[in-house]
Protein backbone atom coordinates (compact mmCIF):
# COMPACT_ATOMS: atom_id res chain seq x y z
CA UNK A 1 -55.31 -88.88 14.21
CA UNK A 2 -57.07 -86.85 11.69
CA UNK A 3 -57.84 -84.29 13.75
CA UNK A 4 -54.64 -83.54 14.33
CA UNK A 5 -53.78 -83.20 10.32
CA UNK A 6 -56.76 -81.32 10.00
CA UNK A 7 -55.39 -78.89 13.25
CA UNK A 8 -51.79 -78.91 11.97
CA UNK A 9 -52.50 -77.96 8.39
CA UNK A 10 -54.98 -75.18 9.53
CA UNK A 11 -51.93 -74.01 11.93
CA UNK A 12 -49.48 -74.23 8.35
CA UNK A 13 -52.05 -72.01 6.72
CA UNK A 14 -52.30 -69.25 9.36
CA UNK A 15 -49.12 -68.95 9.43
CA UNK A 16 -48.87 -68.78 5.62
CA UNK A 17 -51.34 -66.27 5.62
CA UNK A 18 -49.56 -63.73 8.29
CA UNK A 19 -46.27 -64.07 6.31
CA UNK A 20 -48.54 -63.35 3.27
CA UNK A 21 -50.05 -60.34 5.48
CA UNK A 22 -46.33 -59.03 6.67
CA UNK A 23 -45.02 -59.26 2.74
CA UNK A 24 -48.12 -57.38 1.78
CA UNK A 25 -47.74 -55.03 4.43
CA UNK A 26 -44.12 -54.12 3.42
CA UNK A 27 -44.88 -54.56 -0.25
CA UNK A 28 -47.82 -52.29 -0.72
CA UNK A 29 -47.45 -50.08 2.77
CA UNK A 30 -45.66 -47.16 3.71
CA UNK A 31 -41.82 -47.82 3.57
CA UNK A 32 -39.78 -47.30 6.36
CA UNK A 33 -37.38 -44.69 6.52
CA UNK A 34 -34.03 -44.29 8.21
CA UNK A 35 -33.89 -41.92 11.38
CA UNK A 36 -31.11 -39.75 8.57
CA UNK A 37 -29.21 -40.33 5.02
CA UNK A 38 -25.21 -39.39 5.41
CA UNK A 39 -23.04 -38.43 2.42
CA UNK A 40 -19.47 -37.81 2.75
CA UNK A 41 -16.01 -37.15 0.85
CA UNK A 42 -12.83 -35.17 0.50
CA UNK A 43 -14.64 -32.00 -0.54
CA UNK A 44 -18.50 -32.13 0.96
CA UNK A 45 -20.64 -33.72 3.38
CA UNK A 46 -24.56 -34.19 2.64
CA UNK A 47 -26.77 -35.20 5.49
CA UNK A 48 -31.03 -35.71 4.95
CA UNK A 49 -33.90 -35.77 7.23
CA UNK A 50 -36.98 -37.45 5.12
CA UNK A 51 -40.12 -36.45 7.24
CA UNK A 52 -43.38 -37.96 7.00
CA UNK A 53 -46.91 -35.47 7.02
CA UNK A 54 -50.04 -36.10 8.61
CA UNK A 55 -51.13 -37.37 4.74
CA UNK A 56 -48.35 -40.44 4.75
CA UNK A 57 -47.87 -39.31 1.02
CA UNK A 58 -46.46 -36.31 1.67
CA UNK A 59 -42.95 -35.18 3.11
CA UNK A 60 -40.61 -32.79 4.49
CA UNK A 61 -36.94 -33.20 2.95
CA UNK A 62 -34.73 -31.16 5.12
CA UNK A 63 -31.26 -31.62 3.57
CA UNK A 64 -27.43 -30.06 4.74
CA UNK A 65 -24.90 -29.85 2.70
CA UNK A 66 -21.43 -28.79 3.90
CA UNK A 67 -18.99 -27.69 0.60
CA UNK A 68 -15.13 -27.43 1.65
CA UNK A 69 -14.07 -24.19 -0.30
CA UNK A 70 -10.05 -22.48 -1.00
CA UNK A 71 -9.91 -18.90 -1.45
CA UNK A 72 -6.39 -17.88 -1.85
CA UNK A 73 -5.09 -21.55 -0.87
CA UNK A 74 -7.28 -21.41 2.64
CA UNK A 75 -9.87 -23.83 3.04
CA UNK A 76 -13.19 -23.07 5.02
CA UNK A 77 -16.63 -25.14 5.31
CA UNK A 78 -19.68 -23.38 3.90
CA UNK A 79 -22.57 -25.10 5.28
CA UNK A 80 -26.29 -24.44 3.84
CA UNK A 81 -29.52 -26.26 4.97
CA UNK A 82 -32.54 -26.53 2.04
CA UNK A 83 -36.13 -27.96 2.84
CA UNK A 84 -37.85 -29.21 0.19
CA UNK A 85 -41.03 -30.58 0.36
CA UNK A 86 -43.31 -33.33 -2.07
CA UNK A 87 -44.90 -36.66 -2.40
CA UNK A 88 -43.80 -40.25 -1.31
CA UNK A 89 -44.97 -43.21 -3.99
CA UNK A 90 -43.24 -46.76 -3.16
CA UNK A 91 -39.65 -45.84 -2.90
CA UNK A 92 -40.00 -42.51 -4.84
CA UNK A 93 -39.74 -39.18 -3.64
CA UNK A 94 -41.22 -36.27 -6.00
CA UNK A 95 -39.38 -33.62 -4.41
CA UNK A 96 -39.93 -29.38 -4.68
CA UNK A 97 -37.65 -26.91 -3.15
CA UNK A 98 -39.00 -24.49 -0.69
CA UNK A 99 -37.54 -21.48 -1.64
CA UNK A 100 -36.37 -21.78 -5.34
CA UNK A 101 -38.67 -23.90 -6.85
CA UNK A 102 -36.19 -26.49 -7.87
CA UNK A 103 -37.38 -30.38 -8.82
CA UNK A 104 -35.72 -33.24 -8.20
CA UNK A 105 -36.55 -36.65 -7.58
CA UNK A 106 -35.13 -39.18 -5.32
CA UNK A 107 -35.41 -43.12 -4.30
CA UNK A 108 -35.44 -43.98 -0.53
CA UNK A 109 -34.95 -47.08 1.27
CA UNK A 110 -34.08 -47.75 4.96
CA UNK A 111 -30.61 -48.40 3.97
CA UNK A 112 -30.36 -45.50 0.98
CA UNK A 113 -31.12 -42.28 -0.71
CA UNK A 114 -30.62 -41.30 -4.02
CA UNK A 115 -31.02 -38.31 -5.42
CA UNK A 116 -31.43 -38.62 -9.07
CA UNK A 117 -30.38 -34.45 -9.74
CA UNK A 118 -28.00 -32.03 -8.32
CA UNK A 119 -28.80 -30.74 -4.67
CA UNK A 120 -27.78 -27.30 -5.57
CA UNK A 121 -25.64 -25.58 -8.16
CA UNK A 122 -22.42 -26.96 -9.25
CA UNK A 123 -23.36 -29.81 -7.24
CA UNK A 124 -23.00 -33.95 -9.03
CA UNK A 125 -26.31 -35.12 -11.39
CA UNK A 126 -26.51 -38.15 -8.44
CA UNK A 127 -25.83 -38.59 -5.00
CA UNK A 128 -26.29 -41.68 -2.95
CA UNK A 129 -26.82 -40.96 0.61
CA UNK A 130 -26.75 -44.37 3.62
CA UNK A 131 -28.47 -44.36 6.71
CA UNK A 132 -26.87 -43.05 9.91
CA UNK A 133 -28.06 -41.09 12.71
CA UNK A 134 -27.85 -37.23 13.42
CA UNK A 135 -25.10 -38.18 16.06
CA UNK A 136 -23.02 -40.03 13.69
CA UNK A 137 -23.53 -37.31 11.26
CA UNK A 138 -22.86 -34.35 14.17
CA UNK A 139 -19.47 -36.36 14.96
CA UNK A 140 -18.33 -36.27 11.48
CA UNK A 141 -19.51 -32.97 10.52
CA UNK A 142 -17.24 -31.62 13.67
CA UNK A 143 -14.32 -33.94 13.17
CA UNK A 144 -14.36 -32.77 9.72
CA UNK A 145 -14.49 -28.56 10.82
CA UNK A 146 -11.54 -29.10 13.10
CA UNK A 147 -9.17 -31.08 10.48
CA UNK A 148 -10.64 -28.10 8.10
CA UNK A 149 -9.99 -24.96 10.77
CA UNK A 150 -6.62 -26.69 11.39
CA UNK A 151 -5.76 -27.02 8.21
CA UNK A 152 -6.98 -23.36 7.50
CA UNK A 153 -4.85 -21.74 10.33
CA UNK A 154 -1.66 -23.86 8.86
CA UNK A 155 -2.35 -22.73 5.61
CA UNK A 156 -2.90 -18.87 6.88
CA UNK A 157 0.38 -19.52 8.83
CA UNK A 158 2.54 -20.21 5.74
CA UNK A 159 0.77 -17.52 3.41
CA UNK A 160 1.91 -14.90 5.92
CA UNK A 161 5.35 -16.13 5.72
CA UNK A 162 5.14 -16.19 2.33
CA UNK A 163 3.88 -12.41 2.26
CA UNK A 164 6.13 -11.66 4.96
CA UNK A 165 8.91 -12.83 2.69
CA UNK A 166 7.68 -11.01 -0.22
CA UNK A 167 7.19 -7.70 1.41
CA UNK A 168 10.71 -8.16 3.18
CA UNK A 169 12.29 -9.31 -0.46
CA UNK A 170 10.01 -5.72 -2.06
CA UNK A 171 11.43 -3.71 0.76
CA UNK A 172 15.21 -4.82 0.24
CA UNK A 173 14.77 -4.51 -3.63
CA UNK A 174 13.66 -0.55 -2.86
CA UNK A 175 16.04 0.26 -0.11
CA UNK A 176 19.00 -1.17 -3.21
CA UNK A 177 16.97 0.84 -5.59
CA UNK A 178 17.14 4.13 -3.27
CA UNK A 179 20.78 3.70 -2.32
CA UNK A 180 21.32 4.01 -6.24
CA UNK A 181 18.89 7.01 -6.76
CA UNK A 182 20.54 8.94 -4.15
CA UNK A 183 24.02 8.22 -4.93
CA UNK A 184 23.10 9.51 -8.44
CA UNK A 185 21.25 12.24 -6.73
CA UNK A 186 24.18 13.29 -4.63
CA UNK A 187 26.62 13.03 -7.53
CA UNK A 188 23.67 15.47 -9.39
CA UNK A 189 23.35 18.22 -6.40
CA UNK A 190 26.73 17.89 -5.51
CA UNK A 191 27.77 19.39 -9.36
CA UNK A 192 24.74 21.83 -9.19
CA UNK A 193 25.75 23.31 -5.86
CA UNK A 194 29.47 23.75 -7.01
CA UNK A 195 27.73 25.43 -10.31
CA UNK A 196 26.64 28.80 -7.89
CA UNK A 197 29.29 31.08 -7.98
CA UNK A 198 29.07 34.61 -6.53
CA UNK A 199 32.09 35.82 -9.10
CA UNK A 200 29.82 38.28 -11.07
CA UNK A 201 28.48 39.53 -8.29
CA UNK A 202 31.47 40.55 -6.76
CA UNK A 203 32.95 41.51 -9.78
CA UNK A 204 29.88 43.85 -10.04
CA UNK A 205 30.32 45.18 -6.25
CA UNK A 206 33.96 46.21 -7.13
CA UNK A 207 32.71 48.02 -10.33
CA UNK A 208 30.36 49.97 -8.41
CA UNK A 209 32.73 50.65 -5.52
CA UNK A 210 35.38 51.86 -8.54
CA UNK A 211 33.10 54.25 -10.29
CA UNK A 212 31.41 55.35 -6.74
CA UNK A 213 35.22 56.20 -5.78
CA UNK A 214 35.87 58.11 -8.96
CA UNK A 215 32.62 60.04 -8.52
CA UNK A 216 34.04 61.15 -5.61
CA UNK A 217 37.42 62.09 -7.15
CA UNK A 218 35.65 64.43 -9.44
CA UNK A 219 34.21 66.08 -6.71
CA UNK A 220 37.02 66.65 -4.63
CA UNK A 221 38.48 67.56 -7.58
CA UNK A 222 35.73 70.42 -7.67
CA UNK A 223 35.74 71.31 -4.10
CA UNK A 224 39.41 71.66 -3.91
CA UNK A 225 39.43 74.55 -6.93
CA UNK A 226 39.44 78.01 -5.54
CA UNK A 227 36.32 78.92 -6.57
CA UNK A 228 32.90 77.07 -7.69
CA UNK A 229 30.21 78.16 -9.91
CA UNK A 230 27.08 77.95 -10.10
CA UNK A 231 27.27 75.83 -13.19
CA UNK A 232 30.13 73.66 -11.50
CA UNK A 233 28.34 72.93 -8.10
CA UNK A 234 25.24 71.54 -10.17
CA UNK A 235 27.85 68.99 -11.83
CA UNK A 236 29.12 68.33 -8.78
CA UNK A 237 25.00 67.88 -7.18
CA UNK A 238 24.14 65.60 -10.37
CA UNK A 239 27.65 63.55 -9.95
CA UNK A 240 25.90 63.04 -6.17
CA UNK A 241 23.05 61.84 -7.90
CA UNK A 242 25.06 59.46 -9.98
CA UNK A 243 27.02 57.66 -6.77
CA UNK A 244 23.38 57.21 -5.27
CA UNK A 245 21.90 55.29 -8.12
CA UNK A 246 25.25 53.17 -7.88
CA UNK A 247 24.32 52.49 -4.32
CA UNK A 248 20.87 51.85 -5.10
CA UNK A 249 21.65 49.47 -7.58
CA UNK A 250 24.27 47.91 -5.04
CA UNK A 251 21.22 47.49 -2.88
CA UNK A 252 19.07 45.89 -5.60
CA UNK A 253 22.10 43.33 -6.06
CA UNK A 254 21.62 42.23 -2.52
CA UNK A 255 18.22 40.85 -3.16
CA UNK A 256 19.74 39.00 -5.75
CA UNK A 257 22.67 37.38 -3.77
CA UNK A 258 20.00 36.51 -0.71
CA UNK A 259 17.91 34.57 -3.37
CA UNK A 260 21.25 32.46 -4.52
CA UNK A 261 22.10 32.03 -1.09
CA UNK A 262 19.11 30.77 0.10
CA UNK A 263 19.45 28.32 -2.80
CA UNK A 264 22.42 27.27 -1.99
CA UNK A 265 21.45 26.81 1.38
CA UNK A 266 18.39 24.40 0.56
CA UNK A 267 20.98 22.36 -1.73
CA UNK A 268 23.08 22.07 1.55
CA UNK A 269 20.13 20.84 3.53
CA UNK A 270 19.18 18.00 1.12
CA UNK A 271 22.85 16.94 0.20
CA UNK A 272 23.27 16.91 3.74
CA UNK A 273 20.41 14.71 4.30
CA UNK A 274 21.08 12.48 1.51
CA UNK A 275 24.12 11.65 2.22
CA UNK A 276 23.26 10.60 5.91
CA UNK A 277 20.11 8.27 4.48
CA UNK A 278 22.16 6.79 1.65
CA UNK A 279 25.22 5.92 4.71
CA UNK A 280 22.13 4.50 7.18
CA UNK A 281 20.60 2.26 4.82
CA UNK A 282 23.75 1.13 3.21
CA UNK A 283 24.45 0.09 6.28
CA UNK A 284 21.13 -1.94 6.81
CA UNK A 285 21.65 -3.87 3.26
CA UNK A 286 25.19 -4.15 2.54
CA UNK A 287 25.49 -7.50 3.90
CA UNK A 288 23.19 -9.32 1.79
CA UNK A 289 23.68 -6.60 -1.96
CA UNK A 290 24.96 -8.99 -4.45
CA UNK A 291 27.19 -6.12 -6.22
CA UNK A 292 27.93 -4.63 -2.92
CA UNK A 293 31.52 -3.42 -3.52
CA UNK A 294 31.13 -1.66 -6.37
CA UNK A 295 28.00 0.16 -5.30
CA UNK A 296 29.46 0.70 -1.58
CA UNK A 297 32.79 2.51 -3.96
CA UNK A 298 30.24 4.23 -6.30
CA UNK A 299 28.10 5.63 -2.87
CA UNK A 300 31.32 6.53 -1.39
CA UNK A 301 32.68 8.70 -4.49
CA UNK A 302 29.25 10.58 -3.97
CA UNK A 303 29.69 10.96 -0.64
CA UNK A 304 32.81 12.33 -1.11
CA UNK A 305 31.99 14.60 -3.68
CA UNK A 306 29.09 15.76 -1.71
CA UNK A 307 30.54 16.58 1.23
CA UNK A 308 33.12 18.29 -0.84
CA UNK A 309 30.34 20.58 -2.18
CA UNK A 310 28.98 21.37 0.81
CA UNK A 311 32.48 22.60 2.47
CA UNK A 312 33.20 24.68 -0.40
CA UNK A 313 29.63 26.27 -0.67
CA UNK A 314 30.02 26.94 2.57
CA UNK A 315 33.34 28.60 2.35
CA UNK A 316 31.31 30.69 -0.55
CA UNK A 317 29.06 31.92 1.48
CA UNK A 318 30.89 33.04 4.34
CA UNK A 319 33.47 35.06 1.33
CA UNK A 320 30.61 36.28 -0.13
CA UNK A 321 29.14 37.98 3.11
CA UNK A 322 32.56 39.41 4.17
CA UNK A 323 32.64 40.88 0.44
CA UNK A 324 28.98 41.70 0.50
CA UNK A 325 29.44 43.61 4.44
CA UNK A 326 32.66 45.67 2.80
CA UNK A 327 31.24 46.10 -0.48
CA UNK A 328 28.46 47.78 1.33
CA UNK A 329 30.15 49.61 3.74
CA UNK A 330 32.76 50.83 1.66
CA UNK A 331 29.81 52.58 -0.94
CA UNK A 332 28.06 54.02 1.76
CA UNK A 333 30.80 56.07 3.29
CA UNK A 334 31.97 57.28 -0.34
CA UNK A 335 28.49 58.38 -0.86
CA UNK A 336 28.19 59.98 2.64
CA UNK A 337 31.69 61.84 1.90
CA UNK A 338 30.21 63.16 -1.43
CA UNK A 339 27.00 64.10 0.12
CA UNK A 340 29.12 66.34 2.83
CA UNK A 341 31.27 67.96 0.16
CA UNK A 342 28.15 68.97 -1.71
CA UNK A 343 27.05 70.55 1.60
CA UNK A 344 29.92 72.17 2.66
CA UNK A 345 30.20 73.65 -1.28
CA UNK A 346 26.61 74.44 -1.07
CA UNK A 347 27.11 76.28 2.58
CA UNK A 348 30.75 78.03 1.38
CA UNK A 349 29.12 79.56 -1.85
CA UNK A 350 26.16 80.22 -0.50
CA UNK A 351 23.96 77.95 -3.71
C-alpha cells in the first residue's frame, strides 16, 4: 500500500515538473509568432510578416501598407512594402528600417502586434495589428481594390459629367457672348461701310472732264482763226500740255478709287460673313437665351441694317465704275482731239 503512495506521488511530481518545464519553456523561450499581423480600416490596410534569423534574436519585419488616396474627388490605393530589420527580446521588437534608417519599436504576441511609432510619414503614433494569414489578408486587400476601382470609375464617371456640363454651360455662355459682339459688330461695319462715298471723286472726274473740255475750246478756238502764229500755236502746244496733266492726274485718282473699293469690298466680305454666323448660332441657342426676344429683335435690326449696307455699297460700286469707265473715256478722246488739232496746226503752218 505504500508503494503505491510512494509511486503515485512520484507520478504527481513528474508531472508537476513538465508543466513547470512547458511554463518555463514559454516563459523564458522564444515566443511564437503568428504566420502574419492584419490591420484594416476605411482609409488603409497594414499587413506584417515578423521573420525569425538563423540567431533567434534577430528578425526580418517585412511590412505593407496600402493608403486609400482622393485626388480631385477619385480615390486610388497606393500600396508600399518596407523591410525593416532588428532584435527580438521577450515580446519586444527593436526594429530599424532598411532603407531610411527609421526606429521604431514594437510588441508581438501570437495574437498581436503593436507598433509603438508611425510606420511611415503621416502615418498614426500606434497601430495594433491581429493575426491572420496572407490569404485572409490577399482576400481583403483585393476585395478592398475592387470596391476602391469601382468606386474610382463612378467617381470619374460623374466628374466628366460634371466637366461635360461645365464646358457645355462655358460654350453656351460664349456662343450668347458672340451673338452680342457681332450684332454690335454688324451695327459698327454696317455704319462704316455706308461712311465710303465716292462723291468727291466724281465730283473731281467732272472737274477735270470740264476744264479738259474747255482746253479744248481754246484750241479750236485757235485752229478755227485764219491764221496762227508762231507765238499762238505754242499756246495752243502748252494748253496740250495742260489737258495731259489733267488726264494724268485723272489716272492718279484711279489708284485712289481701287484702294476705297477694295475696302469696301473687304467690309462686304466680313458683314457678309457676320451676319450668316450671328443667324447660325442664333439659331443653335435661341431656345434656351433667357433674354431671347430682345436680343433675337436687337440681332435682327443689325441684320437688317447690314444687309442694307451691303446692297447700297454695292449699288456704289457698280455707279462708281460706270462713272469711272466714262469719266475716263470721255478725257481721253478730248485729249486725243487736242493732240490732232495741234498736229494738223503744226502740219498747215508748217511749225
Amino acid at each position: 500500500m505504500q508503494g503505491k503512495n510512494k509511486r503515485f506521488v512520484a507520478g504527481i511530481a513528474l508531472l508537476a515538473v513538465i508543466a513547470l518545464g512547458i511554463w518555463g519553456y514559454r516563459l523564458w523561450g522564444p515566443i511564437t509568432l503568428a504566420e502574419g499581423y492584419l490591420y484594416e480600416d476605411d482609409s488603409r490596410m497594414v499587413y506584417a510578416r515578423i521573420t525569425r534569423e538563423q540567431d533567434q534574436d534577430q528578425v526580418h519585419v517585412e511590412v505593407t501598407l496600402s493608403r486609400m488616396l482622393v485626388e480631385d474627388t477619385i480615390p486610388r490605393l497606393q500600396t508600399e512594402t518596407n523591410v525593416w530589420t532588428g532584435t527580438i527580446k521577450s515580446d519586444m521588437l527593436t526594429l530599424q528600417e532598411k532603407t531610411t534608417g527609421h526606429k521604431l519599436q514594437a510588441k508581438v504576441s501570437d495574437s498581436d502586434l503593436l507598433f509603438q511609432g508611425p510606420l511611415a510619414q503621416g502615418e498614426q503614433t500606434e497601430t495594433r495589428l491581429v493575426a491572420s494569414t496572407r490569404q485572409t489578408y490577399d482576400d481583403k486587400l483585393a476585395a478592398w481594390t475592387t470596391r476602391v476601382e469601382q468606386e474610382a470609375e463612378q467617381r470619374k464617371k460623374a466628374v466628366e459629367e460634371q466637366r461635360a456640363k461645365e464646358a457645355a454651360r462655358v460654350a453656351f455662355a460664349k456662343k450668347v457672348e458672340q451673338t452680342s459682339k457681332l450684332t454690335a459688330d454688324l451695327l459698327e461695319s454696317a455704319q462704316y461701310l455706308q461712311e465710303i462715298q465716292f462723291a468727291d471723286e466724281l465730283r473731281f472726274s467732272e472737274d477735270q472732264v470740264a476744264e479738259l473740255q474747255g482746253l479744248l475750246d481754246e484750241l479750236i478756238t485757235y485752229a478755227k482763226q485764219p491764221g496762227v502764229s508762231k507765238m499762238e500755236y505754242d499756246v495752243m502746244a502748252g494748253t496740250l500740255g495742260s489737258m495731259k496733266v489733267l488726264v494724268e492726274g485723272m489716272n492718279a485718282m484711279d489708284s485712289t478709287i481701287a484702294q476705297k473699293k477694295k475696302r469696301m469690298q473687304d467690309i462686304i466680305t466680313v458683314l457678309e460673313t457676320d451676319m450668316q454666323d450671328a443667324q447660325a448660332v442664333w439659331e443653335e441657342i435661341k431656345a434656351n437665351v433667357a433674354d431671347a426676344q430682345k436680343r433675337e429683335a436687337a440681332l435682327t435690326e443689325a441684320v437688317q441694317a447690314g444687309s442694307a449696307a451691303v446692297a447700297q455699297a454695292k449699288q456704289r460700286l457698280g455707279t462708281m465704275e460706270q462713272e469711272q469707265a466714262r469719266a475716263r473715256s470721255t478725257a481721253s478722246n478730248l485729249y486725243q482731239k487736242a493732240a490732232a488739232m495741234l498736229e494738223q496746226t503744226k502740219a498747215k503752218y508748217g511749225y
